[in-house]
N, C-alpha and C. Protein backbone atom coordinates (compact mmCIF):
# COMPACT_ATOMS: atom_id res chain seq x y z
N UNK A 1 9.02 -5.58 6.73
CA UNK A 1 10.38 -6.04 6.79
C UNK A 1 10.51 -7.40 6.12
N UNK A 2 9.42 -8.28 6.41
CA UNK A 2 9.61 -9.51 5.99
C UNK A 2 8.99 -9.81 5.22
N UNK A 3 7.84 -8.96 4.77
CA UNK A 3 6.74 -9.16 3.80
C UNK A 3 5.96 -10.54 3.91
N UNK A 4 5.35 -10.14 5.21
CA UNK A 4 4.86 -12.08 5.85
C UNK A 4 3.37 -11.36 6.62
N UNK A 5 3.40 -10.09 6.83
CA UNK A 5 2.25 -9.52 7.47
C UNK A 5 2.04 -8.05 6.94
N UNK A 6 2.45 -6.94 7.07
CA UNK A 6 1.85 -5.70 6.94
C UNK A 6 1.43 -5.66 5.52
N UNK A 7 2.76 -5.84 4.73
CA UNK A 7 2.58 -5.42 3.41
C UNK A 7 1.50 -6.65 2.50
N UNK A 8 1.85 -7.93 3.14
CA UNK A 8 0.62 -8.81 1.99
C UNK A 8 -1.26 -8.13 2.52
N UNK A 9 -1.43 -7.50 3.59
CA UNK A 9 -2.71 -7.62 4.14
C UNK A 9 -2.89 -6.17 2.99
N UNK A 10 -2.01 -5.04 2.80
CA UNK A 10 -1.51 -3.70 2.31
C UNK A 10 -2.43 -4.10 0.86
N UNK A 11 -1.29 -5.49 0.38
CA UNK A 11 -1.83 -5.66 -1.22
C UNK A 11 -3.11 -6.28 -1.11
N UNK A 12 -3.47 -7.27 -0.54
CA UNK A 12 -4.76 -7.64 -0.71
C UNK A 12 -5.52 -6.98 -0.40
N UNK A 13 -5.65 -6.68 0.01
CA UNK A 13 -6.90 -5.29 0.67
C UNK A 13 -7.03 -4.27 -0.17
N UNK A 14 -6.29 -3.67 -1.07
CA UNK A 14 -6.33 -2.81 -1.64
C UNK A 14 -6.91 -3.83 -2.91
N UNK A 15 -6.42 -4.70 -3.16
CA UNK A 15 -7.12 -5.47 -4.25
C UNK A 15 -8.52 -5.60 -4.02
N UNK A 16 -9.02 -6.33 -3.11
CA UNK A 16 -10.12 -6.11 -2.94
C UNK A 16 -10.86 -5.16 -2.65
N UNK A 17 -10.52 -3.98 -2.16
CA UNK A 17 -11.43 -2.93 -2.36
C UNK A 17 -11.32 -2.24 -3.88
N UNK A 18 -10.17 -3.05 -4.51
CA UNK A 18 -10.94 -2.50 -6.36
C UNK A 18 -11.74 -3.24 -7.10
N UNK A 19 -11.91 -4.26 -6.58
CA UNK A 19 -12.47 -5.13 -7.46
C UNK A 19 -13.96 -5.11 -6.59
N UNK A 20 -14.15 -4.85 -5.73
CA UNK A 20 -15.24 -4.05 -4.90
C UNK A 20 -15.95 -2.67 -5.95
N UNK A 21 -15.44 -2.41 -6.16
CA UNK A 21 -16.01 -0.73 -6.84
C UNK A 21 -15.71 -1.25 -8.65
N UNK A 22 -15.41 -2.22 -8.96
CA UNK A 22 -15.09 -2.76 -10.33
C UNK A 22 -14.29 -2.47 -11.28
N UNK A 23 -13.62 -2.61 -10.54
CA UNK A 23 -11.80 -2.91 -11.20
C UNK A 23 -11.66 -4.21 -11.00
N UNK A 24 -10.59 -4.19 -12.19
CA UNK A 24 -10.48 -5.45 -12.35
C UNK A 24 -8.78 -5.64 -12.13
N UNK A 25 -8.63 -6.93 -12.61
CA UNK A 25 -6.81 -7.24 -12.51
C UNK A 25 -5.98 -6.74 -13.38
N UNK A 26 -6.82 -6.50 -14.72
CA UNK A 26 -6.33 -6.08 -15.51
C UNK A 26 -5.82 -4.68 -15.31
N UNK A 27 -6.29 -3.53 -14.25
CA UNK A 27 -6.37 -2.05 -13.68
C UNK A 27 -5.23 -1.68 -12.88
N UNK A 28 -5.11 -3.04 -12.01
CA UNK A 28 -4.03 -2.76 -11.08
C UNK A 28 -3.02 -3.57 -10.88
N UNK A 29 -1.59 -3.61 -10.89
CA UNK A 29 -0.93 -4.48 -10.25
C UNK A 29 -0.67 -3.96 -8.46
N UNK A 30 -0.72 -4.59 -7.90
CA UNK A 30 -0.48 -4.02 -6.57
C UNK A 30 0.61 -5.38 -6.09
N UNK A 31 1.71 -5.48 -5.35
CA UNK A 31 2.63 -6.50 -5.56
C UNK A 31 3.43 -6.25 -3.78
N UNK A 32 3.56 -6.83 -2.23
CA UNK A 32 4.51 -6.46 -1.76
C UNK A 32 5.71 -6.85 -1.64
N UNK A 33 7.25 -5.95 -1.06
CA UNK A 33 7.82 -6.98 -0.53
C UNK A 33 8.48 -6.37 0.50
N UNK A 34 9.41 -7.18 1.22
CA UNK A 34 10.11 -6.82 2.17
C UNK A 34 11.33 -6.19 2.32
N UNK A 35 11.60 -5.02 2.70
CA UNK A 35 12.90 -4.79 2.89
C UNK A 35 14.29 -6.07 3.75
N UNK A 36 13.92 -6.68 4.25
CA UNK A 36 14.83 -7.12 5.01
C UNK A 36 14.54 -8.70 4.05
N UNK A 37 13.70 -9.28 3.86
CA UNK A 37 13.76 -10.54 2.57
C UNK A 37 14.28 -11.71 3.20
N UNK A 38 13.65 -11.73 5.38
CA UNK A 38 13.88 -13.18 5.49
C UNK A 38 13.31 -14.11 5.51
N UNK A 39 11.71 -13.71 4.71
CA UNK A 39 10.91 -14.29 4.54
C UNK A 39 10.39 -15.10 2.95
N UNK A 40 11.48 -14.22 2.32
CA UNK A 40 11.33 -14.91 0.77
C UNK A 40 10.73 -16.43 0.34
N UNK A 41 9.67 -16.08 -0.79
CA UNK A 41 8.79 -17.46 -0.93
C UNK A 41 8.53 -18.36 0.35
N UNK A 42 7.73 -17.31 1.18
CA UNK A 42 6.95 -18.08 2.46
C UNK A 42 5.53 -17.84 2.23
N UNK A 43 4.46 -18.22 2.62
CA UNK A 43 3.34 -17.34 2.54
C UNK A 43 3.00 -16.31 3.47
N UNK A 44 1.97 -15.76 3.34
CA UNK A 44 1.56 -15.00 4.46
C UNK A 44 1.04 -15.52 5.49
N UNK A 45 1.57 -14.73 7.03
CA UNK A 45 1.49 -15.10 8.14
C UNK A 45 -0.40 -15.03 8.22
N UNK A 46 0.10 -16.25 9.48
CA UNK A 46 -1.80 -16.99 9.38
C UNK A 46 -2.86 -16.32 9.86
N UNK A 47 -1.93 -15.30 10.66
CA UNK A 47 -2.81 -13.93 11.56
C UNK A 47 -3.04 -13.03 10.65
N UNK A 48 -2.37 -12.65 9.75
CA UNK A 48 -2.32 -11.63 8.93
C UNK A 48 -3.39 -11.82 7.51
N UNK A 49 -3.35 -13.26 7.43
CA UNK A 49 -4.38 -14.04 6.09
C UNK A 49 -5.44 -14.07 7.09
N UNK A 50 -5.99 -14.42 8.04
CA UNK A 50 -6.98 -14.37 8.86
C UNK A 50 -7.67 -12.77 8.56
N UNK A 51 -6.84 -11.71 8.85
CA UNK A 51 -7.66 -10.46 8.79
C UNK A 51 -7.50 -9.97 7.42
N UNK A 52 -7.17 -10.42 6.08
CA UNK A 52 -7.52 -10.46 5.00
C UNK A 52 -8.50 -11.02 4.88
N UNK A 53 -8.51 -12.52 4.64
CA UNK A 53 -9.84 -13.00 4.40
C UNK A 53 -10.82 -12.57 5.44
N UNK A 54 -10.86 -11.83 6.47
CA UNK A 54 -12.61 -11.06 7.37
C UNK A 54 -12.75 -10.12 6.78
N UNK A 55 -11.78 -9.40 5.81
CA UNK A 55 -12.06 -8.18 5.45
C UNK A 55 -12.74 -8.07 3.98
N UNK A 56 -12.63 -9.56 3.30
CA UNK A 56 -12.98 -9.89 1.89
C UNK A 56 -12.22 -9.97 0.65
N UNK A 57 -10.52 -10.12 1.64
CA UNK A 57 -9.26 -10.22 0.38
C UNK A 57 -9.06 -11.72 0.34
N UNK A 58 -8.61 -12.26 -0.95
CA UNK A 58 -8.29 -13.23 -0.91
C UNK A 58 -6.70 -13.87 -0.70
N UNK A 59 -6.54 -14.77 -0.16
CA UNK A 59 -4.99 -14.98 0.21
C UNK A 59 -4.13 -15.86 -0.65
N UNK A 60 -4.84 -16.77 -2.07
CA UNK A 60 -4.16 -17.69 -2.36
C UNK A 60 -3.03 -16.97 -3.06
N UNK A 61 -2.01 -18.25 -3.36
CA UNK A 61 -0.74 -17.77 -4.02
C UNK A 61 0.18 -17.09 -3.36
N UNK A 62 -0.50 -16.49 -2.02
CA UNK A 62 1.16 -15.21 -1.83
C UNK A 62 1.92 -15.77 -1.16
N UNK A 63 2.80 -15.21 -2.17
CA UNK A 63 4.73 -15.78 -1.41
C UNK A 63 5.75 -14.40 -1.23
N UNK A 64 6.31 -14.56 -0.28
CA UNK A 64 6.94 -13.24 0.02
C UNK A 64 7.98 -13.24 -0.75
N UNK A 65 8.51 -11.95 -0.67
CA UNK A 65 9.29 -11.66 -1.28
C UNK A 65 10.19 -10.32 -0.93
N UNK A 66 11.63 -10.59 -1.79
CA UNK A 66 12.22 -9.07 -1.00
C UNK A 66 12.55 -7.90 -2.28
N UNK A 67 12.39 -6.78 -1.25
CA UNK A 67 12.04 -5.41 -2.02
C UNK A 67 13.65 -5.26 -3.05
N UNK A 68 13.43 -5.46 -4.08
CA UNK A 68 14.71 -5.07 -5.51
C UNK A 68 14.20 -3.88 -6.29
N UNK A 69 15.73 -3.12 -6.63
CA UNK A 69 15.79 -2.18 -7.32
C UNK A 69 14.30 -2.11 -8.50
N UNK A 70 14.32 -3.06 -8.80
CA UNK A 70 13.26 -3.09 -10.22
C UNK A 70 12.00 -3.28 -9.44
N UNK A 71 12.13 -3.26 -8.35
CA UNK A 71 10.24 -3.57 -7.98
C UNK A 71 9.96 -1.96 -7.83
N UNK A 72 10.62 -0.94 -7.74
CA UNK A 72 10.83 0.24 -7.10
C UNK A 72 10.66 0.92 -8.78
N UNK A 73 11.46 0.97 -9.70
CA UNK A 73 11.57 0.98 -10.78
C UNK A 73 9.92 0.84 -11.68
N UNK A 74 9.51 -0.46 -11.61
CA UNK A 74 8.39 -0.80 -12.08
C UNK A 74 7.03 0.03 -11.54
N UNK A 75 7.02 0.85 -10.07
CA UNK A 75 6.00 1.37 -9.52
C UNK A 75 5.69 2.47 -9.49
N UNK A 76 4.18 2.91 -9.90
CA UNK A 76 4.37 4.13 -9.52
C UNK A 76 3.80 4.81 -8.45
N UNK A 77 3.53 3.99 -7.71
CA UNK A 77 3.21 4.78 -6.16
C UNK A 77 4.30 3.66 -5.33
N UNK A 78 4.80 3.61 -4.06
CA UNK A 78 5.44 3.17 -3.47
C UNK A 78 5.00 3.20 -1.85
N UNK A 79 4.79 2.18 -1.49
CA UNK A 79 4.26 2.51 0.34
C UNK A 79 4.71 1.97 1.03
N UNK A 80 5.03 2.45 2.46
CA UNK A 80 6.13 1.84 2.99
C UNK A 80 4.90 1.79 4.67
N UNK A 81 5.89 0.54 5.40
CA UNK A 81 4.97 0.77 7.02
C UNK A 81 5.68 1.71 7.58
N UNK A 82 7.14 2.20 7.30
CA UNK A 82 7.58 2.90 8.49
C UNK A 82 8.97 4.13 7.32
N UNK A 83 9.11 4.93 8.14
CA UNK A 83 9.59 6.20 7.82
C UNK A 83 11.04 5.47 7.27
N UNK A 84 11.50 4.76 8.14
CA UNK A 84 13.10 3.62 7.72
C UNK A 84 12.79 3.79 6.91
N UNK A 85 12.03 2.74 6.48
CA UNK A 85 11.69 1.91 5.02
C UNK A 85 11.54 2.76 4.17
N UNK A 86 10.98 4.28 4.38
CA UNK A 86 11.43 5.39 3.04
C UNK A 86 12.63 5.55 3.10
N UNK A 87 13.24 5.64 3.53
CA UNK A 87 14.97 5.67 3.37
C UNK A 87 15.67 4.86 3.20
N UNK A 88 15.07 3.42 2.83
CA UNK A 88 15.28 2.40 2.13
C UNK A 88 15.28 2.79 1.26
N UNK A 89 14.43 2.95 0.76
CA UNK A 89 13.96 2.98 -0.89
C UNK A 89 14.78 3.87 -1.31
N UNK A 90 14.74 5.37 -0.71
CA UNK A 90 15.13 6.29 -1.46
C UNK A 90 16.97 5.92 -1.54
N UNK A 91 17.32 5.30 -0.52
CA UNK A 91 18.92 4.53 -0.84
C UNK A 91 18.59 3.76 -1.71
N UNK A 92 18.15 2.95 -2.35
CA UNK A 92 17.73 2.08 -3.49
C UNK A 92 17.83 3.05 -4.78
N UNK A 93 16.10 3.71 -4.38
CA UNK A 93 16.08 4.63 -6.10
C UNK A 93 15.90 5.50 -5.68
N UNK A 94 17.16 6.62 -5.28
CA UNK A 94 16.64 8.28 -5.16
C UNK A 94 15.42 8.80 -6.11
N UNK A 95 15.25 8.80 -6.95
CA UNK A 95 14.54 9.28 -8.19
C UNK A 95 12.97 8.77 -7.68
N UNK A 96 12.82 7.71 -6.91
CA UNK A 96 11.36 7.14 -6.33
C UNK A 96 11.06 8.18 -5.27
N UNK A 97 11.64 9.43 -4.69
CA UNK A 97 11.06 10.07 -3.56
C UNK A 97 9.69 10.61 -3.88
N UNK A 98 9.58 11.09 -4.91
CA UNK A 98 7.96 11.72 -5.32
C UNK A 98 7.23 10.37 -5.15
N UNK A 99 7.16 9.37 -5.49
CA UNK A 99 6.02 8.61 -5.55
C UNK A 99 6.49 7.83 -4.24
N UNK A 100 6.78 7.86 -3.20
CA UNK A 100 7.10 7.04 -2.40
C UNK A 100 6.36 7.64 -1.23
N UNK A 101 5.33 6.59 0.07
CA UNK A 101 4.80 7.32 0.79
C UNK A 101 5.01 6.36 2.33
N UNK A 102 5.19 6.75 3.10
CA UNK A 102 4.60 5.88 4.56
C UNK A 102 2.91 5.87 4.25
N UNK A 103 2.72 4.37 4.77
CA UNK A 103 1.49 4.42 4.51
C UNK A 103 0.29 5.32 5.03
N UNK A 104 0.72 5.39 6.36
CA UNK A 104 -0.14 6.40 6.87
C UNK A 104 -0.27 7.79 6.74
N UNK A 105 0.70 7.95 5.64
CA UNK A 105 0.99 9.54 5.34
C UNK A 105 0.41 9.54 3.88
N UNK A 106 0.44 8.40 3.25
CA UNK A 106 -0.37 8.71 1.83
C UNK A 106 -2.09 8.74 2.30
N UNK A 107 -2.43 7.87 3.16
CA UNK A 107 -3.74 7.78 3.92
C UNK A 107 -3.91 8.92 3.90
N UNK A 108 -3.80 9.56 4.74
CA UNK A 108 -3.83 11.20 5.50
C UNK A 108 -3.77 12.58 4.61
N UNK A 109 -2.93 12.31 3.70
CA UNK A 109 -2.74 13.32 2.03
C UNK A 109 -4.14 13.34 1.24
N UNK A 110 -4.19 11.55 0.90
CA UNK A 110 -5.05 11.87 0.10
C UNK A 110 -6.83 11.98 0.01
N UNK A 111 -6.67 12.64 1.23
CA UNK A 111 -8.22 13.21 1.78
C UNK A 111 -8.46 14.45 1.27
N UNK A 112 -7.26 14.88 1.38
CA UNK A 112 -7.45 16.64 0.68
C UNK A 112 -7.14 16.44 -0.73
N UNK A 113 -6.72 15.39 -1.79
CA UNK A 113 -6.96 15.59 -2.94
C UNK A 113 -8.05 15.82 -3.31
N UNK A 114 -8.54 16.71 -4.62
CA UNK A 114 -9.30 16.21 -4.97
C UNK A 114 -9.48 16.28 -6.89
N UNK A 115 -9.22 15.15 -7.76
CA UNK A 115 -8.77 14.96 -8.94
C UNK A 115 -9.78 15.50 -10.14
N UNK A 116 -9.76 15.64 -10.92
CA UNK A 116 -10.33 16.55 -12.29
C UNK A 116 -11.28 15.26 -12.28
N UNK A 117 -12.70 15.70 -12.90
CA UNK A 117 -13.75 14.90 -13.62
C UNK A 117 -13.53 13.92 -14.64
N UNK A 118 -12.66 14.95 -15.47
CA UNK A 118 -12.47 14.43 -16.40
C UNK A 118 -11.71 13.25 -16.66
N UNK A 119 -10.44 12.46 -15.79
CA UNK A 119 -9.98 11.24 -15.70
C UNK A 119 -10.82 10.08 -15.73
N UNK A 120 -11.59 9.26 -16.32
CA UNK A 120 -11.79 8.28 -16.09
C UNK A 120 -10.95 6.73 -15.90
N UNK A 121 -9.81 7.34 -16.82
CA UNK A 121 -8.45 5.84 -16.64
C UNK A 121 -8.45 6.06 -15.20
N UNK A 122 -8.20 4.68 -15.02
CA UNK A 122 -7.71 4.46 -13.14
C UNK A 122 -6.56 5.05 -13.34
N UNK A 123 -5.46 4.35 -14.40
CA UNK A 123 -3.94 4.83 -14.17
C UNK A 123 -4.01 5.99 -14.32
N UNK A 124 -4.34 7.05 -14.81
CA UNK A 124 -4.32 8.39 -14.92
C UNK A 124 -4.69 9.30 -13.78
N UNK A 125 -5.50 8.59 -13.01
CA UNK A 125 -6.55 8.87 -11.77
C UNK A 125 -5.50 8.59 -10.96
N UNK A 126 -4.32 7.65 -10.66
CA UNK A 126 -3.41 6.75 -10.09
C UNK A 126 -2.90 8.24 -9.96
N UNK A 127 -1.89 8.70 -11.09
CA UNK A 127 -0.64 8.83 -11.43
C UNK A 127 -1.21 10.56 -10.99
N UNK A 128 -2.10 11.02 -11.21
CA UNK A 128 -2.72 12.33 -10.84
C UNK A 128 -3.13 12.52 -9.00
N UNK A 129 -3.43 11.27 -8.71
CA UNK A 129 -3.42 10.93 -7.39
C UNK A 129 -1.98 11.29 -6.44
N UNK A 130 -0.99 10.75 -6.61
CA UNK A 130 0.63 10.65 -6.56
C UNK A 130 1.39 11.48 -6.98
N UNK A 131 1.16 12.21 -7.99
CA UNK A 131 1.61 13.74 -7.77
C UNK A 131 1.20 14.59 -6.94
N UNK A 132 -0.41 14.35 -6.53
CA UNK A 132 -1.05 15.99 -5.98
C UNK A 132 -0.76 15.16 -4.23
N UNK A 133 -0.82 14.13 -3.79
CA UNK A 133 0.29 13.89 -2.60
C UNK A 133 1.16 14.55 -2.74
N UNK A 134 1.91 14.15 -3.67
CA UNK A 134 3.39 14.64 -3.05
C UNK A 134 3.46 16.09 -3.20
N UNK A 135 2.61 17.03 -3.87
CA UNK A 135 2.77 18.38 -3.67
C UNK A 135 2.02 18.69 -2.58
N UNK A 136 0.89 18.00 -1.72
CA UNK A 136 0.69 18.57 -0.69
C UNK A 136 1.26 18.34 0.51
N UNK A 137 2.27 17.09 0.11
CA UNK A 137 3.41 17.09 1.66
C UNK A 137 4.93 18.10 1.51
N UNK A 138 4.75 18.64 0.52
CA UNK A 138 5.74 19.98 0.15
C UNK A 138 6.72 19.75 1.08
N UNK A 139 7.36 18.99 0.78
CA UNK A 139 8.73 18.15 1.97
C UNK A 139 8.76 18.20 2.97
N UNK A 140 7.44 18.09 3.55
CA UNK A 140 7.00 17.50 5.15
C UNK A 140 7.49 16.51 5.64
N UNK A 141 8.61 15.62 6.25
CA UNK A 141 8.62 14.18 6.61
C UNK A 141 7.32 13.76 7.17
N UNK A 142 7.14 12.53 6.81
CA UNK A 142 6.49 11.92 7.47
C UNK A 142 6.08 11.59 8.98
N UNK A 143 5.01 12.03 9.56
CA UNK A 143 4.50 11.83 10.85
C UNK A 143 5.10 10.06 11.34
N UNK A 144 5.31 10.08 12.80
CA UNK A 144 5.52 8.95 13.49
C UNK A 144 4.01 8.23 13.31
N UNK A 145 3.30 9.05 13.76
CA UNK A 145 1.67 8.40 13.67
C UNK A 145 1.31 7.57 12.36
N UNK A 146 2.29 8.08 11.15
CA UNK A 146 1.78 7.66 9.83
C UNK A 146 2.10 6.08 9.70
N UNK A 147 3.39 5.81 10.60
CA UNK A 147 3.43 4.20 10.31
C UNK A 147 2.56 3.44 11.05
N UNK A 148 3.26 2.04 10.48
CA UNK A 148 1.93 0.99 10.65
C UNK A 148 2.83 0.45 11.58
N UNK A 149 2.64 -0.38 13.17
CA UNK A 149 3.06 -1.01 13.98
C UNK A 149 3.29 -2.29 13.01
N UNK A 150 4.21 -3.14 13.66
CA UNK A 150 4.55 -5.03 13.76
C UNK A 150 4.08 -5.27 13.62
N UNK A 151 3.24 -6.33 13.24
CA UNK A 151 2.08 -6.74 14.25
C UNK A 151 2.79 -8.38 14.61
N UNK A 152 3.69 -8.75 14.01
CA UNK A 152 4.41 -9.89 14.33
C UNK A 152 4.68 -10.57 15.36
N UNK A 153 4.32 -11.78 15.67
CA UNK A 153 4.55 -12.57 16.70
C UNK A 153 3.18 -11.46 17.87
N UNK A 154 1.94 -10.81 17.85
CA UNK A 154 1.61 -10.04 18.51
C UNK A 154 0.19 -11.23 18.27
N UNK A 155 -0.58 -10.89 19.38
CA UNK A 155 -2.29 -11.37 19.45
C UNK A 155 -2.50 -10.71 18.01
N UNK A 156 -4.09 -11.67 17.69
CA UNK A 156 -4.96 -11.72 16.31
C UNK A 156 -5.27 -9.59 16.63
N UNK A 157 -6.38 -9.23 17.87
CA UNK A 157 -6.36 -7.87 18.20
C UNK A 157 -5.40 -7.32 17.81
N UNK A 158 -4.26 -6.76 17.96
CA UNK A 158 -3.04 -6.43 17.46
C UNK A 158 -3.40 -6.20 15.72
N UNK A 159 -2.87 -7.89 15.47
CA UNK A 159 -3.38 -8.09 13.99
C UNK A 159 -4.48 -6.84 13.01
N UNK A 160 -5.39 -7.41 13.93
CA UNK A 160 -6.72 -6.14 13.45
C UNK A 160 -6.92 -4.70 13.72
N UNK A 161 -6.13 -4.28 14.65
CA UNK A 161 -5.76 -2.53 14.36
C UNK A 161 -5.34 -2.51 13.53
N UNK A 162 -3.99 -3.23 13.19
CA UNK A 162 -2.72 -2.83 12.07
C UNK A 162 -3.80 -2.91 10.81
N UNK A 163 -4.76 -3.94 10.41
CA UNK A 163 -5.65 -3.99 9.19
C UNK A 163 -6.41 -3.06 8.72
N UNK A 164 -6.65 -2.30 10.18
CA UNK A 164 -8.00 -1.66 10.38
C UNK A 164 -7.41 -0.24 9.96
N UNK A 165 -5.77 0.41 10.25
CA UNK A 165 -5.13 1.27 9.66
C UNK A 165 -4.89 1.23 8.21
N UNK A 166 -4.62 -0.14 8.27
CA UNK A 166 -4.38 -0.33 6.31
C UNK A 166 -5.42 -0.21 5.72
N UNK A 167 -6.37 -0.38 5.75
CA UNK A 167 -7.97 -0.38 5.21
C UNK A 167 -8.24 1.04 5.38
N UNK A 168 -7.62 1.86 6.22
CA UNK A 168 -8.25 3.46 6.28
C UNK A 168 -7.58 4.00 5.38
N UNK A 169 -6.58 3.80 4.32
CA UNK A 169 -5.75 3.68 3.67
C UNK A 169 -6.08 3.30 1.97
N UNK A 170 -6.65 1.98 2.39
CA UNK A 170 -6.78 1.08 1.15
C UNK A 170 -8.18 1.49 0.48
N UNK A 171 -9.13 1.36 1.36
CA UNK A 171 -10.24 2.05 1.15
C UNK A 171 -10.28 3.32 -0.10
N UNK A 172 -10.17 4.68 0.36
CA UNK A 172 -9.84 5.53 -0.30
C UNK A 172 -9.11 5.70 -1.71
N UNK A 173 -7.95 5.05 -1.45
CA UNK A 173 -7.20 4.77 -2.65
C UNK A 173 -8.16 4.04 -3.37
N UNK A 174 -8.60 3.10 -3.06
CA UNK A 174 -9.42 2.19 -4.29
C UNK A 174 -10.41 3.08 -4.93
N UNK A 175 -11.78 4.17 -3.97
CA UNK A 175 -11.96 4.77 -4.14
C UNK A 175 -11.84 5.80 -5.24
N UNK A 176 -10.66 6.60 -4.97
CA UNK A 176 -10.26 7.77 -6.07
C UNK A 176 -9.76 6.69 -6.93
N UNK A 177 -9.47 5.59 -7.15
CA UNK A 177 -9.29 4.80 -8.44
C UNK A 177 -10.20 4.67 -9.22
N UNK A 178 -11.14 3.60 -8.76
CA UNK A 178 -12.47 3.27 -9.22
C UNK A 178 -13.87 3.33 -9.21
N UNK A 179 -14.43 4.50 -8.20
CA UNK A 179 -15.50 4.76 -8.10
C UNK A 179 -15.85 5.77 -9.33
N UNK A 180 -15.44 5.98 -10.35
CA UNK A 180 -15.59 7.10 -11.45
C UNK A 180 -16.16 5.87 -12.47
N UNK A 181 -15.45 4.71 -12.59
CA UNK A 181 -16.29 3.77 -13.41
C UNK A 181 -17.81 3.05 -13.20
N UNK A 182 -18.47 3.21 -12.01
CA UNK A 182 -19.29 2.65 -11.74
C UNK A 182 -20.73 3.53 -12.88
């Protein structure tokens, strides 16, 4: 909502688990923001940079920010913490429903992908990734289970489930990105 906790721990984490398997910056942009944007150019919350940096993401630079037509536009996967927030978007950019996921529902999809040999581009690996989701949720809504709790104003514990979901998440994805280059 505010892009002050779920979604910065979302991007860093996923950053670092590519640059983990060797990807680089040049491979990925990964970028969050908030639907609700009352956190614009704040950094990330100190609980939330706490279980980034234990996990091996780095925190400098981030400033929040709120979710615009063109950030939606520019992406081609889209992840949201909660089922709302897809119906954000898709009020934003109807045309984003294929690439648009609750996070815990792209988690959960893309276990049963499994992508051609032959891709070695990450983006290709990306974009082959995000189609074969969205044909295996064959207009399933999204599970309640798939979102990510608050973790706002909640204990550091708290904090570290919500990470510990995003990382079951982030993991993988980095994975079917970049483990083909090693």
């Amino acid at each position: 909502m505010g892009n002050i906790c779920r979604s910065p721990m979302a991007e860093r984490l996923l950053v670092a688990d590519a640059l983990a398997l060797g990807g680089t910056a040049d491979d990925l942009y990964v970028h969050g923001a908030g639907v609700g944007g009352w956190h614009a150019g704040e950094p990330m919350d100190a609980q939330a940079a706490r279980q980034v940096v234990a996990r091996g993401g780095d925190v400098a630079g981030f400033k929040a920010r709120k979710l615009l037509a063109e950030h939606v536009d520019a992406s081609d996967l889209v992840l949201t913490a909660t089922i709302e927030q897809v119906d954000y978007v898709a009020e934003l950019r109807p045309d984003a429903s294929a690439r648009t996921f609750v996070f815990g529902e792209f988690g959960r999809l893309i276990r049963d992908v499994r992508l051609p040999g032959d891709l070695a581009d990450p983006y290709a690996r990306g974009v082959a990734l995000v189609e074969a989701a969205d044909r295996l949720r064959a207009g399933e809504p999204a599970r309640d289970s798939d979102e990510l709790d608050d973790p706002w104003g909640r204990p550091d514990s708290y904090f570290s489930r919500v990470a510990d979901e995003i990382h079951a998440t982030t993991r993988p994805l980095a994975q079917a990105l970049f483990a083909r280059q090693r």
